[in-house]
PDB file of N, CA and C in Angstrom:
ATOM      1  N   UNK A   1       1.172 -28.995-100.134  1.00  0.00           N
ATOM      2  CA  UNK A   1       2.198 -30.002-100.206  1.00  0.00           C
ATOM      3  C   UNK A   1       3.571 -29.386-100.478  1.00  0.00           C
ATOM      4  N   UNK A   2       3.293 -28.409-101.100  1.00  0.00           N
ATOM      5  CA  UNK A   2       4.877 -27.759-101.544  1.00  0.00           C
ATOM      6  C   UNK A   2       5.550 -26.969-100.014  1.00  0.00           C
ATOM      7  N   UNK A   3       4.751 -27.002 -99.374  1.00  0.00           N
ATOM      8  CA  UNK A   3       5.320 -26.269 -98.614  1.00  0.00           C
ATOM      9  C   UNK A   3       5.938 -27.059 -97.417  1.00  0.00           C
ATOM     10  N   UNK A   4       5.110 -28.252 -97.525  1.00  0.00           N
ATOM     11  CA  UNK A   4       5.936 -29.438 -96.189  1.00  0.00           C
ATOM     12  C   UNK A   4       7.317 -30.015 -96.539  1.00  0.00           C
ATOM     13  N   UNK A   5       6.859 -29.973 -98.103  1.00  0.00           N
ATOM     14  CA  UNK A   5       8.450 -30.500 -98.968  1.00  0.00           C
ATOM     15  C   UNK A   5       9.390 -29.043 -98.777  1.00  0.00           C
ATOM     16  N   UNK A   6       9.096 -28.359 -99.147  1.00  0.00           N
ATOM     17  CA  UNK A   6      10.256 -26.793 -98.578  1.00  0.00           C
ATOM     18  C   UNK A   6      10.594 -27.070 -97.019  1.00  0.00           C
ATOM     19  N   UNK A   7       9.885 -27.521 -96.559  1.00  0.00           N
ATOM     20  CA  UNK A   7      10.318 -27.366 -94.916  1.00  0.00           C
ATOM     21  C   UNK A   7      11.068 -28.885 -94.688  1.00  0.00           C
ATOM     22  N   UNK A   8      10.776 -30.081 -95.678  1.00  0.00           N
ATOM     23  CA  UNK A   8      11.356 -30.920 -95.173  1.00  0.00           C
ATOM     24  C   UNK A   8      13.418 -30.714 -96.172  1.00  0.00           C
ATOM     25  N   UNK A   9      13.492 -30.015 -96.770  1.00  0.00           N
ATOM     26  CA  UNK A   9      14.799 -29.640 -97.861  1.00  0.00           C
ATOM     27  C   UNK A   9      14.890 -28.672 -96.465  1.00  0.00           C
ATOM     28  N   UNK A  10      14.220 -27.688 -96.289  1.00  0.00           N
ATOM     29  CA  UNK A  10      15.027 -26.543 -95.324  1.00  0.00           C
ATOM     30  C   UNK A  10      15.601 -27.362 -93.856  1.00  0.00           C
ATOM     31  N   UNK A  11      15.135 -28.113 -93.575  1.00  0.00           N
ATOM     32  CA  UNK A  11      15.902 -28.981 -92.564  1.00  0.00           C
ATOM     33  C   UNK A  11      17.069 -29.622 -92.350  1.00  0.00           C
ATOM     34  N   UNK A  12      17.118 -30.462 -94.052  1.00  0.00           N
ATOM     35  CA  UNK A  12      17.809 -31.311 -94.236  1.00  0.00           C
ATOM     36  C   UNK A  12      19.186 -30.611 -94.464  1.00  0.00           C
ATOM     37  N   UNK A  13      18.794 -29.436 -95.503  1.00  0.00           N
ATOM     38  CA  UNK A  13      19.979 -28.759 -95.609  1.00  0.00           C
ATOM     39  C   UNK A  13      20.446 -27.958 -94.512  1.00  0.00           C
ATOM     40  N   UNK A  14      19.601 -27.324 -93.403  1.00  0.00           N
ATOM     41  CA  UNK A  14      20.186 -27.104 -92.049  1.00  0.00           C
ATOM     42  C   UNK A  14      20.737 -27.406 -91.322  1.00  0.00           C
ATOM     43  N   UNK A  15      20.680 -28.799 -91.136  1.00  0.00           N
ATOM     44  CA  UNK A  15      21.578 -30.011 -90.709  1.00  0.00           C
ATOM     45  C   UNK A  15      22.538 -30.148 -90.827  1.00  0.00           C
ATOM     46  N   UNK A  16      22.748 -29.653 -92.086  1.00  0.00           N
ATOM     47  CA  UNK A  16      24.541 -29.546 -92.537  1.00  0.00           C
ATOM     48  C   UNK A  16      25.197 -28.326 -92.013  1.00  0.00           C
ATOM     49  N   UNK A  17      24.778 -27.468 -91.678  1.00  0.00           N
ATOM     50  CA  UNK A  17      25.040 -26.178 -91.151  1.00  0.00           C
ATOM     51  C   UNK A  17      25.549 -26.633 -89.820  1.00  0.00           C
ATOM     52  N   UNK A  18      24.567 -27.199 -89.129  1.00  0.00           N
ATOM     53  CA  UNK A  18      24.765 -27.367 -87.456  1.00  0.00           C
ATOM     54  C   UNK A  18      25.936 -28.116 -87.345  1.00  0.00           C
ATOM     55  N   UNK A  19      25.731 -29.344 -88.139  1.00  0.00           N
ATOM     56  CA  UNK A  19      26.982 -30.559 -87.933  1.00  0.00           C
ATOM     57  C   UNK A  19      27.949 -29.839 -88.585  1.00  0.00           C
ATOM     58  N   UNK A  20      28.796 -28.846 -88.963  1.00  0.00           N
ATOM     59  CA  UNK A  20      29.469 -27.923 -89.214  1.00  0.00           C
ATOM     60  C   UNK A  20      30.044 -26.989 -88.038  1.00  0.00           C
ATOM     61  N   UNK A  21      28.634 -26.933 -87.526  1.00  0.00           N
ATOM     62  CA  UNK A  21      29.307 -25.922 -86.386  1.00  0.00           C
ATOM     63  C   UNK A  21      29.410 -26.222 -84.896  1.00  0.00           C
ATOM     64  N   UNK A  22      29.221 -28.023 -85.290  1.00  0.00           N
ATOM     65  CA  UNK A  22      29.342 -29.009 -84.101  1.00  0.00           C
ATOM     66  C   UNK A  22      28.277 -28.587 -82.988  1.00  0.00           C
ATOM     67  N   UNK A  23      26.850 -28.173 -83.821  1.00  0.00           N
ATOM     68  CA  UNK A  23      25.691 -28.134 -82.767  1.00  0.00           C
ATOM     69  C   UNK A  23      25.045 -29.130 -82.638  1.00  0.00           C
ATOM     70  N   UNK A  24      25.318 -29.960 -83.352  1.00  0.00           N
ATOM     71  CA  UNK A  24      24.267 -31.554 -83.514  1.00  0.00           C
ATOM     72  C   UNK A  24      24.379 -32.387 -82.665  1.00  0.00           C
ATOM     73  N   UNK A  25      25.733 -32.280 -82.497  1.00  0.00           N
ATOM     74  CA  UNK A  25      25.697 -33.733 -81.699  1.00  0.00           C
ATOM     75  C   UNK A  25      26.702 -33.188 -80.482  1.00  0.00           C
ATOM     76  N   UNK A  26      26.094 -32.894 -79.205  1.00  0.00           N
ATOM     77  CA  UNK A  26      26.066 -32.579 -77.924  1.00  0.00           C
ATOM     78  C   UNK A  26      26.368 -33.125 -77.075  1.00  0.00           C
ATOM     79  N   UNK A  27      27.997 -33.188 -76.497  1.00  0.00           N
ATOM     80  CA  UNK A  27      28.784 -33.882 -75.777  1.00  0.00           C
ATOM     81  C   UNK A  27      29.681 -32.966 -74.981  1.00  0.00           C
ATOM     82  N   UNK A  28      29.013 -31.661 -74.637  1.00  0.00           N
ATOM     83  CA  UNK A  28      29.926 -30.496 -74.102  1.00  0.00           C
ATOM     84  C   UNK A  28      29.885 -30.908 -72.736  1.00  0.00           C
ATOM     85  N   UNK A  29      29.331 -31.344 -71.788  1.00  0.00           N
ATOM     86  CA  UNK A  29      30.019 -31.963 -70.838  1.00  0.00           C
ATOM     87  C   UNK A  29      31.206 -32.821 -70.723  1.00  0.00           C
ATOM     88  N   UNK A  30      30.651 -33.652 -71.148  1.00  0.00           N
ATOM     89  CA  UNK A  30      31.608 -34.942 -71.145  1.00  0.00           C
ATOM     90  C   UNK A  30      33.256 -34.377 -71.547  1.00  0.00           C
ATOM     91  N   UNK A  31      32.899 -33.263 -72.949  1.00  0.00           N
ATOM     92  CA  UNK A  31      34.193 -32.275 -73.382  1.00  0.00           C
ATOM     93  C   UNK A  31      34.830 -32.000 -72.469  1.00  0.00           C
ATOM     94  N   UNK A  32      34.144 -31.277 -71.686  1.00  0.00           N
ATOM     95  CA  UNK A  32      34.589 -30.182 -70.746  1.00  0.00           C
ATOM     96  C   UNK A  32      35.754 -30.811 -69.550  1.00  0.00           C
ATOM     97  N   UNK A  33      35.020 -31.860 -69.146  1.00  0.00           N
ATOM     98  CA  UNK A  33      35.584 -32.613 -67.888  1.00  0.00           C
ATOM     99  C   UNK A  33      36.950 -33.543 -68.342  1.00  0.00           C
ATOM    100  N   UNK A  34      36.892 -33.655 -69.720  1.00  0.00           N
ATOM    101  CA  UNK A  34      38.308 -34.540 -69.995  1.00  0.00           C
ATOM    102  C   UNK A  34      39.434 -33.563 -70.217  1.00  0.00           C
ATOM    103  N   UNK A  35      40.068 -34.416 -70.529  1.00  0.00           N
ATOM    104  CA  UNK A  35      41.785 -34.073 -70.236  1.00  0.00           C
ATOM    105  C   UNK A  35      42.391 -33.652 -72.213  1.00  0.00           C
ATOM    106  N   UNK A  36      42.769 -33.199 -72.210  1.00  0.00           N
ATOM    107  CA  UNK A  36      42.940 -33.104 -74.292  1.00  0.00           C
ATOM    108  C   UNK A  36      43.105 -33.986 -74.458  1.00  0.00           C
ATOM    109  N   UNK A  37      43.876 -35.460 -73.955  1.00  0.00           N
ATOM    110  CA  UNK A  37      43.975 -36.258 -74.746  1.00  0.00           C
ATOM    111  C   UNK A  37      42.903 -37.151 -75.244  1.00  0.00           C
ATOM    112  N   UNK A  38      42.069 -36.889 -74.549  1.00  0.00           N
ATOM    113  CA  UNK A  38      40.829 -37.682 -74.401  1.00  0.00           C
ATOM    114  C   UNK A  38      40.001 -36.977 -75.448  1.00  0.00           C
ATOM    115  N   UNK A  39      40.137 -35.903 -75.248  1.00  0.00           N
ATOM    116  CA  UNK A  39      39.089 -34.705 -76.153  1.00  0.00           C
ATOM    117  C   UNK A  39      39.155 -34.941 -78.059  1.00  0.00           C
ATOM    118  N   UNK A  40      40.507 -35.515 -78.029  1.00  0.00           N
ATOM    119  CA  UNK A  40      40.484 -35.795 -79.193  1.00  0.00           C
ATOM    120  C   UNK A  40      39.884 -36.872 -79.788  1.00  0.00           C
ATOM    121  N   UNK A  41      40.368 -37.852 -79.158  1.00  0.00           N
ATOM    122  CA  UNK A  41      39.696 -39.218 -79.207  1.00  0.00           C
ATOM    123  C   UNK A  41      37.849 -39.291 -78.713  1.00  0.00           C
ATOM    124  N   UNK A  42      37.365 -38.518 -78.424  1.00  0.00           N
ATOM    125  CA  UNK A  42      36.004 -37.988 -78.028  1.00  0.00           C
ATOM    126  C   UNK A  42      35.583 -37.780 -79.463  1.00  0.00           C
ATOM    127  N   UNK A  43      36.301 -36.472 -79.940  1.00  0.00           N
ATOM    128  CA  UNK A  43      35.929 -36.368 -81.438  1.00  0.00           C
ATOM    129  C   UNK A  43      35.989 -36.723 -82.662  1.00  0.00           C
ATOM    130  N   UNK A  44      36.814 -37.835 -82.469  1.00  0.00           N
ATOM    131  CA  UNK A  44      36.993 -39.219 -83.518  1.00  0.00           C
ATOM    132  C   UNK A  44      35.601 -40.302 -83.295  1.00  0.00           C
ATOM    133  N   UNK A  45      35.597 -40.246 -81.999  1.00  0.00           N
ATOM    134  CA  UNK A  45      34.336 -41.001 -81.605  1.00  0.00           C
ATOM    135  C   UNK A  45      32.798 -40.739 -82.161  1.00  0.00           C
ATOM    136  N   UNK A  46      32.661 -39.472 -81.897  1.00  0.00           N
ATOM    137  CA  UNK A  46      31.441 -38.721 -82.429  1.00  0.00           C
ATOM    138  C   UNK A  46      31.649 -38.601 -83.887  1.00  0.00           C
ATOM    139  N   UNK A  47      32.945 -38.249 -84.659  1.00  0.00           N
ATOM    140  CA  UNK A  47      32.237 -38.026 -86.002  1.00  0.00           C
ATOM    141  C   UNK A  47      32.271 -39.695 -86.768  1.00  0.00           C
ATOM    142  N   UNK A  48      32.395 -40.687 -85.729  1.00  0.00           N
ATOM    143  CA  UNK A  48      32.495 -42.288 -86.382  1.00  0.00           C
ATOM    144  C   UNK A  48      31.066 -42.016 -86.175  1.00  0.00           C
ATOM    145  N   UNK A  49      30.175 -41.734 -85.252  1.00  0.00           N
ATOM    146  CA  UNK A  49      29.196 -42.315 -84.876  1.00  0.00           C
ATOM    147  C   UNK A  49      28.560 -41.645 -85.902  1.00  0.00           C
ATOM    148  N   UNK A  50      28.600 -40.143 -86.137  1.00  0.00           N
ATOM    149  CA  UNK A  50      27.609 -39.197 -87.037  1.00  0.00           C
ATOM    150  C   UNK A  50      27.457 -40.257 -88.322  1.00  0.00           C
ATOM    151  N   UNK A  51      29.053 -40.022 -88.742  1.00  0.00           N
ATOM    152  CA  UNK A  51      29.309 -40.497 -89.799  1.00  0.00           C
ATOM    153  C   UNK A  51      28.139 -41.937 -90.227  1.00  0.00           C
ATOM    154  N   UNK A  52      28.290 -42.571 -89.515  1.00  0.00           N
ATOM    155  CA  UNK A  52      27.834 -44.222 -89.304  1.00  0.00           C
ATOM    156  C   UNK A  52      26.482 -43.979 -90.058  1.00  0.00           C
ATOM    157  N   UNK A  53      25.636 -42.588 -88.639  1.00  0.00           N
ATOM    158  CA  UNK A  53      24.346 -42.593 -89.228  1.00  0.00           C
ATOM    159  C   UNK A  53      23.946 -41.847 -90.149  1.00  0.00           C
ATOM    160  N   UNK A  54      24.926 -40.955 -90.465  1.00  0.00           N
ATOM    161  CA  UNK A  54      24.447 -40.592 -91.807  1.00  0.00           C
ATOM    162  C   UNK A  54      24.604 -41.369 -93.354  1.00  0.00           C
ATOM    163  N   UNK A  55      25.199 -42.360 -93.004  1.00  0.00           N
ATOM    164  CA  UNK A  55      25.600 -43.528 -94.130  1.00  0.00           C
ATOM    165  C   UNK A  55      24.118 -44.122 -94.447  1.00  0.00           C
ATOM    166  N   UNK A  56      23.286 -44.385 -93.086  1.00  0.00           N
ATOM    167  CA  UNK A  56      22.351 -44.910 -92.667  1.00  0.00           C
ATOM    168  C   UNK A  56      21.223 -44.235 -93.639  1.00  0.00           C
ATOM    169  N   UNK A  57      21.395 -42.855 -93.609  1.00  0.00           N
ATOM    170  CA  UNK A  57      19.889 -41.846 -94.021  1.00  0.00           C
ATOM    171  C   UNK A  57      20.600 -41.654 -95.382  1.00  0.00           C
ATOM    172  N   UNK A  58      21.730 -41.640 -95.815  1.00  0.00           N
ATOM    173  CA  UNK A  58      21.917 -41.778 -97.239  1.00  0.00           C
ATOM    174  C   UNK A  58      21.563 -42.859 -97.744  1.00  0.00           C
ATOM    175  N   UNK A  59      22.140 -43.846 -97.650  1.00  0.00           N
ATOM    176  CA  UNK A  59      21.391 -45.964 -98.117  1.00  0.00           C
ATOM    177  C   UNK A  59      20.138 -45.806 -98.415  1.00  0.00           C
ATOM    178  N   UNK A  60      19.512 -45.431 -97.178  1.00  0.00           N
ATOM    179  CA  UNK A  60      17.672 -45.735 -96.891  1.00  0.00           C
ATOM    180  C   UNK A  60      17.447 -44.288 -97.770  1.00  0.00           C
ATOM    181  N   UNK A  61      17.871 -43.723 -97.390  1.00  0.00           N
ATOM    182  CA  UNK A  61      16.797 -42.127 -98.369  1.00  0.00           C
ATOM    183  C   UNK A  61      16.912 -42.045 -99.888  1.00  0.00           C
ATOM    184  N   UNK A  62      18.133 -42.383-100.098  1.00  0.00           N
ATOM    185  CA  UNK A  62      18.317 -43.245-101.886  1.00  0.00           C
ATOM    186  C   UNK A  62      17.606 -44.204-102.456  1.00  0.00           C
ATOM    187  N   UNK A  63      17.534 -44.882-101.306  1.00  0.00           N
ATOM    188  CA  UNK A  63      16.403 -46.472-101.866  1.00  0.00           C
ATOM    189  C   UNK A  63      14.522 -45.589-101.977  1.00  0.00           C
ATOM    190  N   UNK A  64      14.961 -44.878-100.772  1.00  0.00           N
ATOM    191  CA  UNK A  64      13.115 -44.447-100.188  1.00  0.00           C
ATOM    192  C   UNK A  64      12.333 -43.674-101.861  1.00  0.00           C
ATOM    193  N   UNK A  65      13.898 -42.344-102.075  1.00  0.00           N
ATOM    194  CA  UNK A  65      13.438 -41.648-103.387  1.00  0.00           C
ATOM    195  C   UNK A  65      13.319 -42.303-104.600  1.00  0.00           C
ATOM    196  N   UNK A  66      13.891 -43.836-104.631  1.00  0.00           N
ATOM    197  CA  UNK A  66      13.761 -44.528-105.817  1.00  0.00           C
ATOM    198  C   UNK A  66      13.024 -45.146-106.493  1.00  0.00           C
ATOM    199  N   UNK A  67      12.262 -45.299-104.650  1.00  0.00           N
ATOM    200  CA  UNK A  67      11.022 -46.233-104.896  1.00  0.00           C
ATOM    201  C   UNK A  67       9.967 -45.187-105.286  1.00  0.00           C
ATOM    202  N   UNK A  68       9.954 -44.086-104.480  1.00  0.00           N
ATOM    203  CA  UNK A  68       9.118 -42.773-104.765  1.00  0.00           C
ATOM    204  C   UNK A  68       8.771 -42.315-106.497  1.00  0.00           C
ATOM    205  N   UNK A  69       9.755 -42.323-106.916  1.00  0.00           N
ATOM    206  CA  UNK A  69       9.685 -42.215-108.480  1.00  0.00           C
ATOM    207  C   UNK A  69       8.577 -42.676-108.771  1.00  0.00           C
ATOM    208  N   UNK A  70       7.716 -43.731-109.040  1.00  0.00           N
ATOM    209  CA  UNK A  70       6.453 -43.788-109.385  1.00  0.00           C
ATOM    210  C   UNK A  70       5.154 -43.101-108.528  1.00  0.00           C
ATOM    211  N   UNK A  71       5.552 -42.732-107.777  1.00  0.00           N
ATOM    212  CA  UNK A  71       4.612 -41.633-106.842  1.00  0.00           C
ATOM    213  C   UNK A  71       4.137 -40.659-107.715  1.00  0.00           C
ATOM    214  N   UNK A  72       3.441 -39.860-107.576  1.00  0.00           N
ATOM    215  CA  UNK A  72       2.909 -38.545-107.434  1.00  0.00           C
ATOM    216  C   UNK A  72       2.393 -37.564-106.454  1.00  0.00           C
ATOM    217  N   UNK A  73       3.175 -36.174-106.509  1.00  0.00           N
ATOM    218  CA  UNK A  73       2.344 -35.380-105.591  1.00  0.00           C
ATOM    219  C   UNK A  73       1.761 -35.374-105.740  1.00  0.00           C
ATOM    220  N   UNK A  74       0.215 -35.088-104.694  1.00  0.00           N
ATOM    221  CA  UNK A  74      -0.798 -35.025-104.740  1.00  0.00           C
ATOM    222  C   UNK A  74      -1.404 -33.311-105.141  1.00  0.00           C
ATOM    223  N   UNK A  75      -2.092 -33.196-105.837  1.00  0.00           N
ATOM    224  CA  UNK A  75      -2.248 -31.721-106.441  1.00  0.00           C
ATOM    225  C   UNK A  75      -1.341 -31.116-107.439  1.00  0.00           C
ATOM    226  N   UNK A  76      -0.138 -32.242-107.531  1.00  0.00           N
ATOM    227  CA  UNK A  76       1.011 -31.426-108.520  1.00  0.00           C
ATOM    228  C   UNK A  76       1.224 -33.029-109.056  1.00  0.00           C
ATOM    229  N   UNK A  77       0.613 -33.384-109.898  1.00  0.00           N
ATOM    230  CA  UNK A  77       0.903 -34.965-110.452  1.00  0.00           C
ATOM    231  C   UNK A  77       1.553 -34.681-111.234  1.00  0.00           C
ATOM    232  N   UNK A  78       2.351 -33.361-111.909  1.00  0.00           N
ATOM    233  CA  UNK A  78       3.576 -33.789-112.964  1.00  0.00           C
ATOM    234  C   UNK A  78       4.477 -33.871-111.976  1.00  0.00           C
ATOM    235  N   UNK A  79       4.560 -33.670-110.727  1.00  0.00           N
ATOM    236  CA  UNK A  79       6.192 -34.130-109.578  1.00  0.00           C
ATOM    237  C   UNK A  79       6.361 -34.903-109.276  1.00  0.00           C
ATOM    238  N   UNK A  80       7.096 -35.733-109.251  1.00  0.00           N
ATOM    239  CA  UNK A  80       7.250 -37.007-108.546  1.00  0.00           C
ATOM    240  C   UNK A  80       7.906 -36.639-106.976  1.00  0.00           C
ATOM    241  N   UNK A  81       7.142 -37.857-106.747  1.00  0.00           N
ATOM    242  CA  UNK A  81       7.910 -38.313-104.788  1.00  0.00           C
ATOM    243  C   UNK A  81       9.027 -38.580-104.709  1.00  0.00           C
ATOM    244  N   UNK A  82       9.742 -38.532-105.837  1.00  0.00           N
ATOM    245  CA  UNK A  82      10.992 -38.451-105.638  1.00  0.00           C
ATOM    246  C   UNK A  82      11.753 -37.058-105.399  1.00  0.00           C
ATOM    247  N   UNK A  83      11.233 -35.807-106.036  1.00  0.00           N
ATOM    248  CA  UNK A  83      12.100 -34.688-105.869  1.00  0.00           C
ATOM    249  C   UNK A  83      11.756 -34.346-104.052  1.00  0.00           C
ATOM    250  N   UNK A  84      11.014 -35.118-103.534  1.00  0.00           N
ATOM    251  CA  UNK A  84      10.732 -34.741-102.380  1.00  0.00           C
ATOM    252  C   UNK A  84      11.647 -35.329-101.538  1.00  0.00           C
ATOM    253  N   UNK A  85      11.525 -36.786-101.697  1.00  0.00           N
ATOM    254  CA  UNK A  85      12.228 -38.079-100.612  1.00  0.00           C
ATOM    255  C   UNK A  85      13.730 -37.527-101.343  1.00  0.00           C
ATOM    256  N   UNK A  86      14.291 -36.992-102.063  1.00  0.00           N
ATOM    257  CA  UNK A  86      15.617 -36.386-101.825  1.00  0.00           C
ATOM    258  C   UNK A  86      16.520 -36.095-101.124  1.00  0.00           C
ATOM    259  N   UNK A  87      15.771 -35.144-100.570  1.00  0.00           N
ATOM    260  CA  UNK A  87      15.965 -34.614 -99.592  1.00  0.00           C
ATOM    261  C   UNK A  87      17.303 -35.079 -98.254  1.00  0.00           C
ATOM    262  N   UNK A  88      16.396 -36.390 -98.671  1.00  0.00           N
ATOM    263  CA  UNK A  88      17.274 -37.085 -96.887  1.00  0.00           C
ATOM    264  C   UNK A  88      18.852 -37.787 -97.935  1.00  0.00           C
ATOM    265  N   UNK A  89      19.037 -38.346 -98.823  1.00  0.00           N
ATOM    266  CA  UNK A  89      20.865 -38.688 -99.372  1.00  0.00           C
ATOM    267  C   UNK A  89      21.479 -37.119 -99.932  1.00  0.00           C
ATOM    268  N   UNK A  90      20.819 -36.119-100.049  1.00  0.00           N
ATOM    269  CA  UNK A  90      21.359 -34.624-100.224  1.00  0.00           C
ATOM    270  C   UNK A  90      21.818 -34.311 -99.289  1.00  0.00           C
ATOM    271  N   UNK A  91      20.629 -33.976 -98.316  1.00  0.00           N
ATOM    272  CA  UNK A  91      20.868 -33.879 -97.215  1.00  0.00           C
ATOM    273  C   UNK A  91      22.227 -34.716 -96.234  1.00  0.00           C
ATOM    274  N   UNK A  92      22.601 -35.902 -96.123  1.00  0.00           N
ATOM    275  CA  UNK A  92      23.281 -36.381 -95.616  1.00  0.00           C
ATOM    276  C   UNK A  92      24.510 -36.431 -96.071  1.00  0.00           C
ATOM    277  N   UNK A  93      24.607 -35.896 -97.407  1.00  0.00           N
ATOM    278  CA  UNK A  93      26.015 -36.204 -98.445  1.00  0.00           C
ATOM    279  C   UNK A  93      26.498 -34.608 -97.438  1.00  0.00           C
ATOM    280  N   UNK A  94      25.599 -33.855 -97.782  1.00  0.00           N
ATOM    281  CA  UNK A  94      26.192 -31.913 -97.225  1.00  0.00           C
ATOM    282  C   UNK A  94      26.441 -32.127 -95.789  1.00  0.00           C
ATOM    283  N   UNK A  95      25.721 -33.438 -94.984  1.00  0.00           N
ATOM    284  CA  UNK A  95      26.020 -33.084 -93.462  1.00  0.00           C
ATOM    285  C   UNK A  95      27.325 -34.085 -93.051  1.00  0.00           C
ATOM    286  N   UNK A  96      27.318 -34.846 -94.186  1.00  0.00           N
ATOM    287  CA  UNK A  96      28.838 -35.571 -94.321  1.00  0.00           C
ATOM    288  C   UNK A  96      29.865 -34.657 -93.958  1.00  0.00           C
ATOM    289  N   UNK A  97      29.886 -33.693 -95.122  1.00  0.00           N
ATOM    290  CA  UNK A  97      31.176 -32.778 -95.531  1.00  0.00           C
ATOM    291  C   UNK A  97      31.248 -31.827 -93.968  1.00  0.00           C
ATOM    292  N   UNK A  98      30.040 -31.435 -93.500  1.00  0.00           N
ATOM    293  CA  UNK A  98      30.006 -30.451 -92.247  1.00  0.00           C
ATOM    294  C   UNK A  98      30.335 -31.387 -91.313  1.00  0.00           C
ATOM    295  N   UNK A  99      30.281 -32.973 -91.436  1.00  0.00           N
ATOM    296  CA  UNK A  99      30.839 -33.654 -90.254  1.00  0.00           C
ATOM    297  C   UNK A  99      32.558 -33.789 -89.910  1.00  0.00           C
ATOM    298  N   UNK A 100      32.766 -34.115 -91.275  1.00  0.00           N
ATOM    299  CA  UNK A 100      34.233 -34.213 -91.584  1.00  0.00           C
ATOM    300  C   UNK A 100      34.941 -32.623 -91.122  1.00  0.00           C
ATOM    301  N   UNK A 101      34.483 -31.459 -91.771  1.00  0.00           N
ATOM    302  CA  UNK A 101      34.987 -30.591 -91.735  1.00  0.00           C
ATOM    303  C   UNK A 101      35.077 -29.918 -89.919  1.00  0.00           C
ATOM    304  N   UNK A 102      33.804 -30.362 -89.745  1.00  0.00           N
ATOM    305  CA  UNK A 102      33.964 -29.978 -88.337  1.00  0.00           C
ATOM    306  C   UNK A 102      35.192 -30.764 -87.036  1.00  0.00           C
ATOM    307  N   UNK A 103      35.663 -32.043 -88.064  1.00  0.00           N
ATOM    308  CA  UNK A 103      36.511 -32.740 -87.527  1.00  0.00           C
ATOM    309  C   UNK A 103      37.975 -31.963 -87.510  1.00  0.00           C
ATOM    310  N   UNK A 104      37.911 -31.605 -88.759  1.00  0.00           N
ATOM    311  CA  UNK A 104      39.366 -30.738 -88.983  1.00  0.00           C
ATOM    312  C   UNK A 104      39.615 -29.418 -88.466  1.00  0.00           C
ATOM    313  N   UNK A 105      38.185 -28.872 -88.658  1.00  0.00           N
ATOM    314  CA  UNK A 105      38.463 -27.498 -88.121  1.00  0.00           C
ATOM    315  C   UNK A 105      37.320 -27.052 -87.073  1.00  0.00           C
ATOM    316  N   UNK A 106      37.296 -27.423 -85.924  1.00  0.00           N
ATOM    317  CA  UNK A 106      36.417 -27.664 -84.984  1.00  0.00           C
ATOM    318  C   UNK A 106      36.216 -26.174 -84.725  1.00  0.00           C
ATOM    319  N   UNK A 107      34.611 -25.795 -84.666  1.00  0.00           N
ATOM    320  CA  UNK A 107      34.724 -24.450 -83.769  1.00  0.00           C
ATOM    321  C   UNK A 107      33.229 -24.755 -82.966  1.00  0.00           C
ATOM    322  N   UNK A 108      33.745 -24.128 -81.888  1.00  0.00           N
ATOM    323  CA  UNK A 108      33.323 -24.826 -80.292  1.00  0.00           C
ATOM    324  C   UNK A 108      32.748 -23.325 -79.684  1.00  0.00           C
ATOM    325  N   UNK A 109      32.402 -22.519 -80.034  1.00  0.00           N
ATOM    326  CA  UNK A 109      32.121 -20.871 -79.767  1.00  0.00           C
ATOM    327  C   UNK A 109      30.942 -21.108 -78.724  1.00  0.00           C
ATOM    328  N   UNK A 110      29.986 -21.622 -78.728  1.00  0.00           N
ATOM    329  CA  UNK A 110      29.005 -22.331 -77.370  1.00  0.00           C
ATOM    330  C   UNK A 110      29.971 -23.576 -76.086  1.00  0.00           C
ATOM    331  N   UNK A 111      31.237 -23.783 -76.829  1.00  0.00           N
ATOM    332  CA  UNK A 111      31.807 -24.231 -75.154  1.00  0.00           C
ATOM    333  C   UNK A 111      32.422 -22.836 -74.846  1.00  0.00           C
ATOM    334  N   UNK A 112      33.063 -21.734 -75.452  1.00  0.00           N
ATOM    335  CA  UNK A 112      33.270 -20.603 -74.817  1.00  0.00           C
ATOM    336  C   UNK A 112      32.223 -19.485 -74.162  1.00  0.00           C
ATOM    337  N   UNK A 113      31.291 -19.593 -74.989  1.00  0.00           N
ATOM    338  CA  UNK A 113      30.298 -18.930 -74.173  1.00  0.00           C
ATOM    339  C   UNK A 113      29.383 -19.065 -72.915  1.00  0.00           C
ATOM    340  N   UNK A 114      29.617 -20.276 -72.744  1.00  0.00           N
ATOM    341  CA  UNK A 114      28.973 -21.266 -71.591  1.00  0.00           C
ATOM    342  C   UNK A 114      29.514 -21.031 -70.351  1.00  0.00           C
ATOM    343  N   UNK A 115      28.301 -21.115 -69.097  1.00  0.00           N
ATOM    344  CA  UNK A 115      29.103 -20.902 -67.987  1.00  0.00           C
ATOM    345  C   UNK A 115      28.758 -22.037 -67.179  1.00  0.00           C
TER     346      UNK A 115
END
């Protein structure tokens, strides 16, 4: 069990990495073919939308770990299901900041490498 919960934290916190480095959410066409003015307004678009759903997996993953609290791991009954179901409002608070940040300081190093 400890180890599905490590892999479900190593995700969550990966997530924030990608949406950082604007690998998450995949609109390099559509990029490519507009005009800058558009490009900007593209990326107002996408980090409303990220944003939106990560509001979504913070709400629900706060409520999910709250309810979890009376849980127990199974094989580790002093842990609660809560240090597990964490995961997902941690997770979404760090992929917040990599959403925002990727707004301000966009780096796009896979639209340059692309042919």
């Amino acid at each position: 069990m400890l180890i599905r919960f490590s892999l479900i934290w190593m995700v969550f916190m990966g997530i924030a990495a990608a949406f950082r480095q604007g690998a998450m959410v995949s609109v390099d066409v559509l990029y490519r073919w507009s005009p800058p003015g558009i490009r900007r307004v593209l990326d107002y678009v996408v980090t409303i939308a990220a944003l939106a759903l990560l509001t979504v997996i913070l709400w629900w993953g706060w409520d999910y770990a709250n309810r979890g609290k009376v849980q127990s791991v199974i094989g580790l009954e002093d842990v609660s299901m809560f240090w597990a179901y964490l995961a997902l409002p941690v997770g979404a608070v760090f992929s917040m900041i990599g959403v925002v940040g990727n707004l301000l300081d966009p780096q796009r190093l896979e639209l340059e490498t692309a042919q």
